[in-house]
Protein backbone atom coordinates (compact mmCIF):
# COMPACT_ATOMS: atom_id res chain seq x y z
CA UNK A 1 19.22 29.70 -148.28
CA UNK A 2 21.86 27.37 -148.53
CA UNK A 3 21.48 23.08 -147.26
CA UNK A 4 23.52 20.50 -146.56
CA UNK A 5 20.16 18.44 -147.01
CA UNK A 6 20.16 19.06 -150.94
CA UNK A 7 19.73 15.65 -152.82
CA UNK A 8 22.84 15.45 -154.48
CA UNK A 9 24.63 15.51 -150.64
CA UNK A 10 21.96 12.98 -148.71
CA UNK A 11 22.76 10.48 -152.09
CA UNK A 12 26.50 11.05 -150.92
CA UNK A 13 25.66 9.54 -147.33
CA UNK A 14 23.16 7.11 -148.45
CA UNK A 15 26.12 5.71 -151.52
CA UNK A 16 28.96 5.61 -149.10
CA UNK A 17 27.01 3.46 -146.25
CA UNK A 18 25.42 1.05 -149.09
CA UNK A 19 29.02 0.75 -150.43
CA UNK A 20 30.70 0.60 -146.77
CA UNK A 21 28.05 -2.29 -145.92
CA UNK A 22 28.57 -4.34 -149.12
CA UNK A 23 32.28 -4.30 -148.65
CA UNK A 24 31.82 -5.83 -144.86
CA UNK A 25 28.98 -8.27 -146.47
CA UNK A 26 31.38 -9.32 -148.73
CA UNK A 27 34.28 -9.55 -146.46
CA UNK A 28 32.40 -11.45 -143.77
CA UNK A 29 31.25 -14.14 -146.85
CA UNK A 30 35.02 -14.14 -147.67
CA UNK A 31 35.93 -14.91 -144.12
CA UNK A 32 33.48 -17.87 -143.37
CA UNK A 33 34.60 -18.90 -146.78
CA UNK A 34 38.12 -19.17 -146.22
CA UNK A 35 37.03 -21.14 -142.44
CA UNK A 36 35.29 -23.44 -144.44
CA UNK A 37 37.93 -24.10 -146.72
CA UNK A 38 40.55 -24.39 -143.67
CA UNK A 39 38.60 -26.90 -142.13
CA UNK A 40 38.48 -28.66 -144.70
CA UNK A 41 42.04 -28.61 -145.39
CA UNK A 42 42.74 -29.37 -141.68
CA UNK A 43 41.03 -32.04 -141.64
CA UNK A 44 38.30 -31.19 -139.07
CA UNK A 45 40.25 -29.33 -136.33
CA UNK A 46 39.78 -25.61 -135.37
CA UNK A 47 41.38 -23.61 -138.06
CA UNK A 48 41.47 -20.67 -135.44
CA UNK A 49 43.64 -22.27 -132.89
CA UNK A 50 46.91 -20.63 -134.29
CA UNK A 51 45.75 -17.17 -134.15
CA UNK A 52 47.53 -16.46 -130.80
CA UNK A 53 50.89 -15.71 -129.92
CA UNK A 54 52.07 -15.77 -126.48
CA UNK A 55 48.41 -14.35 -126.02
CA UNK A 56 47.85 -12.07 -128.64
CA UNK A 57 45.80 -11.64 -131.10
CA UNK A 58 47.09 -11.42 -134.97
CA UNK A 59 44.87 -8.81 -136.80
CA UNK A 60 43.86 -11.30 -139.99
CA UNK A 61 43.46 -9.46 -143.46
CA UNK A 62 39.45 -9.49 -142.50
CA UNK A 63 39.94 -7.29 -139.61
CA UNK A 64 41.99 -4.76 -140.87
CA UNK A 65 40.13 -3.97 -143.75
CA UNK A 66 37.37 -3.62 -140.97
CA UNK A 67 39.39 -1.23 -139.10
CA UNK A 68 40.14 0.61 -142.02
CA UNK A 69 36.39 1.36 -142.82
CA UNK A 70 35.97 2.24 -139.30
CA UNK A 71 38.32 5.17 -139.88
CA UNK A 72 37.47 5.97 -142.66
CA UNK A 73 33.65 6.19 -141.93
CA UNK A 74 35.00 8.10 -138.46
CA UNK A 75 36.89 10.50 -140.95
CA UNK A 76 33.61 10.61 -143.32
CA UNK A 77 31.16 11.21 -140.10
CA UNK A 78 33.93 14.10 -138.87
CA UNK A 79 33.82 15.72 -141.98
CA UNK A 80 30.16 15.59 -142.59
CA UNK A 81 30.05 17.32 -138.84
CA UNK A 82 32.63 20.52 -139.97
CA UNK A 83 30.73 21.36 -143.37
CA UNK A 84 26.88 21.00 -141.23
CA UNK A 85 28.59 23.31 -138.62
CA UNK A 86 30.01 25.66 -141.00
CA UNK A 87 26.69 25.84 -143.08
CA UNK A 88 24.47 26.41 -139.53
CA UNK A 89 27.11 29.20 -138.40
């Protein structure tokens, strides 16, 4: 009979959400990093305040690479769903 459980395929799931998680460890260290330095450079004040225009919200390089691994872990979780599907039917 034929798994989608086999080892090779659950060391798939487990690599690409350790990798996914390191990359958003290492992107949140990179962000606080960057506010520190800001700060710094600003000489105390809020190194956030410019993020709005006319009430909007600029996506910084932090969240888009967030956004990006949400799609591509929706993408990953979507295909993971067809090929258990087609192995059950």
């Amino acid at each position: 009979m034929y798994s989608v459980y086999r080892p090779e395929r659950t060391n798939i799931f487990y690599r690409y959400h350790n990798q996914t998680k390191e990359v958003l460890v290492s992107v949140q260290r990179m962000e606080e990093s960057l506010k520190r330095l800001k700060k710094v450079k600003s000489g105390g004040q809020n190194p956030t305040a410019n993020n709005n225009v006319e009430g909007n919200k600029i996506l910084t390089d932090d969240d888009k690479i967030r956004l990006q691994i949400q799609l591509d872990a929706t993408y990953f979780a979507e295909k993971v769903i067809i090929l258990i599907h087609g192995v059950i039917a």
